[in-house]
N, C-alpha and C. Protein backbone atom coordinates (compact mmCIF):
# COMPACT_ATOMS: atom_id res chain seq x y z
N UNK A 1 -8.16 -13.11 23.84
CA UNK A 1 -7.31 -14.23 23.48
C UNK A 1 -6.97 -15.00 24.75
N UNK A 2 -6.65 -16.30 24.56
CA UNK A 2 -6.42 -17.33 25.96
C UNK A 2 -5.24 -17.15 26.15
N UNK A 3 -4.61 -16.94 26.99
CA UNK A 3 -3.22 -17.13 27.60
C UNK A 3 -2.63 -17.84 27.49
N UNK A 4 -3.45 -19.16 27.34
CA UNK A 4 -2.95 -20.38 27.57
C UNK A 4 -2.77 -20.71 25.87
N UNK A 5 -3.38 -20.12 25.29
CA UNK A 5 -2.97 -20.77 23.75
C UNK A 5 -2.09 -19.50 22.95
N UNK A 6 -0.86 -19.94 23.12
CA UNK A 6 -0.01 -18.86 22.35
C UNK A 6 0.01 -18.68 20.96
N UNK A 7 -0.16 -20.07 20.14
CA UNK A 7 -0.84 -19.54 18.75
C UNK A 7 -1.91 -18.67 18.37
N UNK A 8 -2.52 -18.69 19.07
CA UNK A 8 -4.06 -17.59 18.80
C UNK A 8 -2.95 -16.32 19.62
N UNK A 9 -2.63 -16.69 20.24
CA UNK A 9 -2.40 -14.67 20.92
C UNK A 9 -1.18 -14.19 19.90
N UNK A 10 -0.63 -15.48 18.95
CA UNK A 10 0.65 -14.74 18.16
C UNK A 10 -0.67 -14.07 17.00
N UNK A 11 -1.22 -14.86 16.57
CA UNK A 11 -1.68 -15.11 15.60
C UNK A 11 -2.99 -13.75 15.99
N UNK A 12 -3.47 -13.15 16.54
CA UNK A 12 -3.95 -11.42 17.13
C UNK A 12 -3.25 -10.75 17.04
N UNK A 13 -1.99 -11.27 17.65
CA UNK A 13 -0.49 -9.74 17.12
C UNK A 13 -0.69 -9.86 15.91
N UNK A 14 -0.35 -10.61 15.18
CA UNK A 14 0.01 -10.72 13.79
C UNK A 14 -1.14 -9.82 13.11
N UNK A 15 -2.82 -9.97 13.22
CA UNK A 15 -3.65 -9.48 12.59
C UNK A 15 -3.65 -7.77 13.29
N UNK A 16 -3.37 -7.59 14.67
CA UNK A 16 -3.23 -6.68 14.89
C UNK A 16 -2.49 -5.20 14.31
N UNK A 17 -1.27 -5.84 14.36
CA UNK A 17 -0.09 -5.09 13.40
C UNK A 17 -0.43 -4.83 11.92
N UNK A 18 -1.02 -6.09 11.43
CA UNK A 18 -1.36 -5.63 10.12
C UNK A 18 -2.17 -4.81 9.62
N UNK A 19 -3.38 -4.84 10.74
CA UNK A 19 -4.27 -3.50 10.48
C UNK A 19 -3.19 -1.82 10.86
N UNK A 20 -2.58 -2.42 11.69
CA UNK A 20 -1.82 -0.77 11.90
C UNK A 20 -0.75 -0.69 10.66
N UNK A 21 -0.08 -1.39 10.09
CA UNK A 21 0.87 -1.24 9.09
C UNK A 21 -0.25 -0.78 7.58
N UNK A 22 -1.67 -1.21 7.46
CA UNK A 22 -2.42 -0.93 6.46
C UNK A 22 -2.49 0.78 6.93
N UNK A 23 -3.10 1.32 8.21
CA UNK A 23 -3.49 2.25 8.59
C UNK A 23 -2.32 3.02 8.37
N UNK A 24 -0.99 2.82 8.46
CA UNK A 24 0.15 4.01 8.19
C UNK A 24 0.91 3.66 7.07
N UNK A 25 -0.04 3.11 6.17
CA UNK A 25 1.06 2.59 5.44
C UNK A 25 2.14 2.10 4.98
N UNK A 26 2.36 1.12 5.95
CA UNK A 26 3.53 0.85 5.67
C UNK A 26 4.64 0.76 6.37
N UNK A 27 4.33 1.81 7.52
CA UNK A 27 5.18 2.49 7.69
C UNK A 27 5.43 1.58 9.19
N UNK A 28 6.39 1.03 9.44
CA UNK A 28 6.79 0.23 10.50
C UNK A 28 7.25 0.82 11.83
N UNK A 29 7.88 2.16 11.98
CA UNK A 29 7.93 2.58 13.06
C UNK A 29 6.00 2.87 13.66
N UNK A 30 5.67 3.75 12.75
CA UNK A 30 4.11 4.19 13.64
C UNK A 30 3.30 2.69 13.55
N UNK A 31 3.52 1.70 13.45
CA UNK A 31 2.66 0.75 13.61
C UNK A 31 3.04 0.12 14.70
N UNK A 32 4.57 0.07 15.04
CA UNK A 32 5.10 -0.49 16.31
C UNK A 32 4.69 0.49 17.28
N UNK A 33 5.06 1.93 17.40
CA UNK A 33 4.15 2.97 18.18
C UNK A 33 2.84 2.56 18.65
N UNK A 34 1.73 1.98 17.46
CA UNK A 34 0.34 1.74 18.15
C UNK A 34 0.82 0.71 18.64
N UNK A 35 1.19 -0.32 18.31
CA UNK A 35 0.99 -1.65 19.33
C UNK A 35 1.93 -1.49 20.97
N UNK A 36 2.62 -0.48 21.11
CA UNK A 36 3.34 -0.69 22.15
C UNK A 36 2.65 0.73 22.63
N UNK A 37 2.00 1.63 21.94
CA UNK A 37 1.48 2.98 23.43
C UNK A 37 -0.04 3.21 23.03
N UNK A 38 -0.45 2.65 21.70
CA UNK A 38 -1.72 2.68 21.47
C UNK A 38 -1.97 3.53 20.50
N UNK A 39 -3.20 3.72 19.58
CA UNK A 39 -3.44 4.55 18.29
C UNK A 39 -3.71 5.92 18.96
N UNK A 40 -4.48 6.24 20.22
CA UNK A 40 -4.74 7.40 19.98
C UNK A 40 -3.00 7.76 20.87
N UNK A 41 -2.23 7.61 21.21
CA UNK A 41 -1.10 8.54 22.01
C UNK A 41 0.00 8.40 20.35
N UNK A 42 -0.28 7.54 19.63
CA UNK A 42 0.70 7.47 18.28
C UNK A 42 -0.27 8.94 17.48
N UNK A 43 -1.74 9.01 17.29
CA UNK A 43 -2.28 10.02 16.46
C UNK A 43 -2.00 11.36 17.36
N UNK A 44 -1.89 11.30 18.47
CA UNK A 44 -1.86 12.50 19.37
C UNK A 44 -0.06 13.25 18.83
N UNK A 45 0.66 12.15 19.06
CA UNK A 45 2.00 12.79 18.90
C UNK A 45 2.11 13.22 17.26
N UNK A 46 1.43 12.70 16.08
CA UNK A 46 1.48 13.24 15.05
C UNK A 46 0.64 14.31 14.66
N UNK A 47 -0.12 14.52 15.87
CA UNK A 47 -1.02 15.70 15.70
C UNK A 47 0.21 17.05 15.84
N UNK A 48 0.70 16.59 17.31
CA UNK A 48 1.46 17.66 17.66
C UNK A 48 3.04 17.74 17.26
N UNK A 49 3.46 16.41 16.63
CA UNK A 49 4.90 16.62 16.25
C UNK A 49 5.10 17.17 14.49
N UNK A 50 4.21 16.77 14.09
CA UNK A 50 3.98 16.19 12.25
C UNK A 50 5.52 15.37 12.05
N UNK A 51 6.59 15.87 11.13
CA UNK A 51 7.44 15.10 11.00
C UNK A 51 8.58 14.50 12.08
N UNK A 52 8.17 15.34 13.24
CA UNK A 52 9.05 14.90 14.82
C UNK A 52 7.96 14.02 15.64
N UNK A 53 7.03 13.36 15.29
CA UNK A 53 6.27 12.97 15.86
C UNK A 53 6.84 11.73 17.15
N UNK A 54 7.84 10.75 17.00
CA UNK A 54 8.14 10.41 17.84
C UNK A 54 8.59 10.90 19.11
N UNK A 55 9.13 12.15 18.75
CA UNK A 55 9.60 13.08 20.11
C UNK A 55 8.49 13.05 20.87
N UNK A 56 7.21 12.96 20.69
CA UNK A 56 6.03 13.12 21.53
C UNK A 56 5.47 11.96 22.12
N UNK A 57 6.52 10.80 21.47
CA UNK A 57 5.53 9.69 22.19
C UNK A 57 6.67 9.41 23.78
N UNK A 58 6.11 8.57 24.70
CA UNK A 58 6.74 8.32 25.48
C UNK A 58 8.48 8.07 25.71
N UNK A 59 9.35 8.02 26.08
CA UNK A 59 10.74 7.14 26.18
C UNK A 59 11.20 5.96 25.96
N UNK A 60 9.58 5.19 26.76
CA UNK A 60 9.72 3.57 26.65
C UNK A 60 9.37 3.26 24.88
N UNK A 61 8.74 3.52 24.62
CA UNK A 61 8.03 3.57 22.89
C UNK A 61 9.09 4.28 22.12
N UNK A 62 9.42 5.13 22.19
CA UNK A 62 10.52 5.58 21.35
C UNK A 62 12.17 4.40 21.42
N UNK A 63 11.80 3.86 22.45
CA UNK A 63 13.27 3.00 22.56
C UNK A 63 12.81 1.52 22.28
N UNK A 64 11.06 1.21 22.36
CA UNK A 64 10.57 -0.01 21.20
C UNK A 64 11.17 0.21 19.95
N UNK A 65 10.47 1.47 19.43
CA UNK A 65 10.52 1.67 18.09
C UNK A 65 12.19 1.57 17.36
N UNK A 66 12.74 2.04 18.14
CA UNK A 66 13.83 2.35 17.55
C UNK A 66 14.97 0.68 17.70
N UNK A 67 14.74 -0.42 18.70
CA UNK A 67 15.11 -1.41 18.92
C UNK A 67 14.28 -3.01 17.81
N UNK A 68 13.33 -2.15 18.19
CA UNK A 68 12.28 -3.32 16.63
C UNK A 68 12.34 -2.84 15.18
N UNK A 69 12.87 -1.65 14.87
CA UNK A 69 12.35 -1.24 13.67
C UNK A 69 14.07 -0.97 12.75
């Protein structure tokens, strides 16, 4: 995406997120998780947390999630 054109780079978030909100259904914290630490450190922490799964993601991402969501 161009830097210089902020409609196209909103407009990539926008399609971005939506594939992650399809992929978790729904579910708005783990979709903010991928876009702010990435799919595999969001699948890694639900590998190893299952229903505590945020405990596993970083500090900075856990304090996205919990400020956006």
């Amino acid at each position: 995406v161009d830097p210089h054109k902020p409609e196209d780079s909103l407009k990539a978030a926008a399609h971005l997120m939506a594939g992650y909100l399809k992929r978790y259904h729904g579910d708005y914290g783990k979709a903010l998780a991928c876009y702010n630490a990435g799919s595999t450190a969001v699948a890694k922490a639900i590998a190893q947390g299952g229903d505590n799964w945020k405990q596993y993601l970083p500090h900075e991402t856990q304090r996205y999630i919990d400020v956006l969501s």
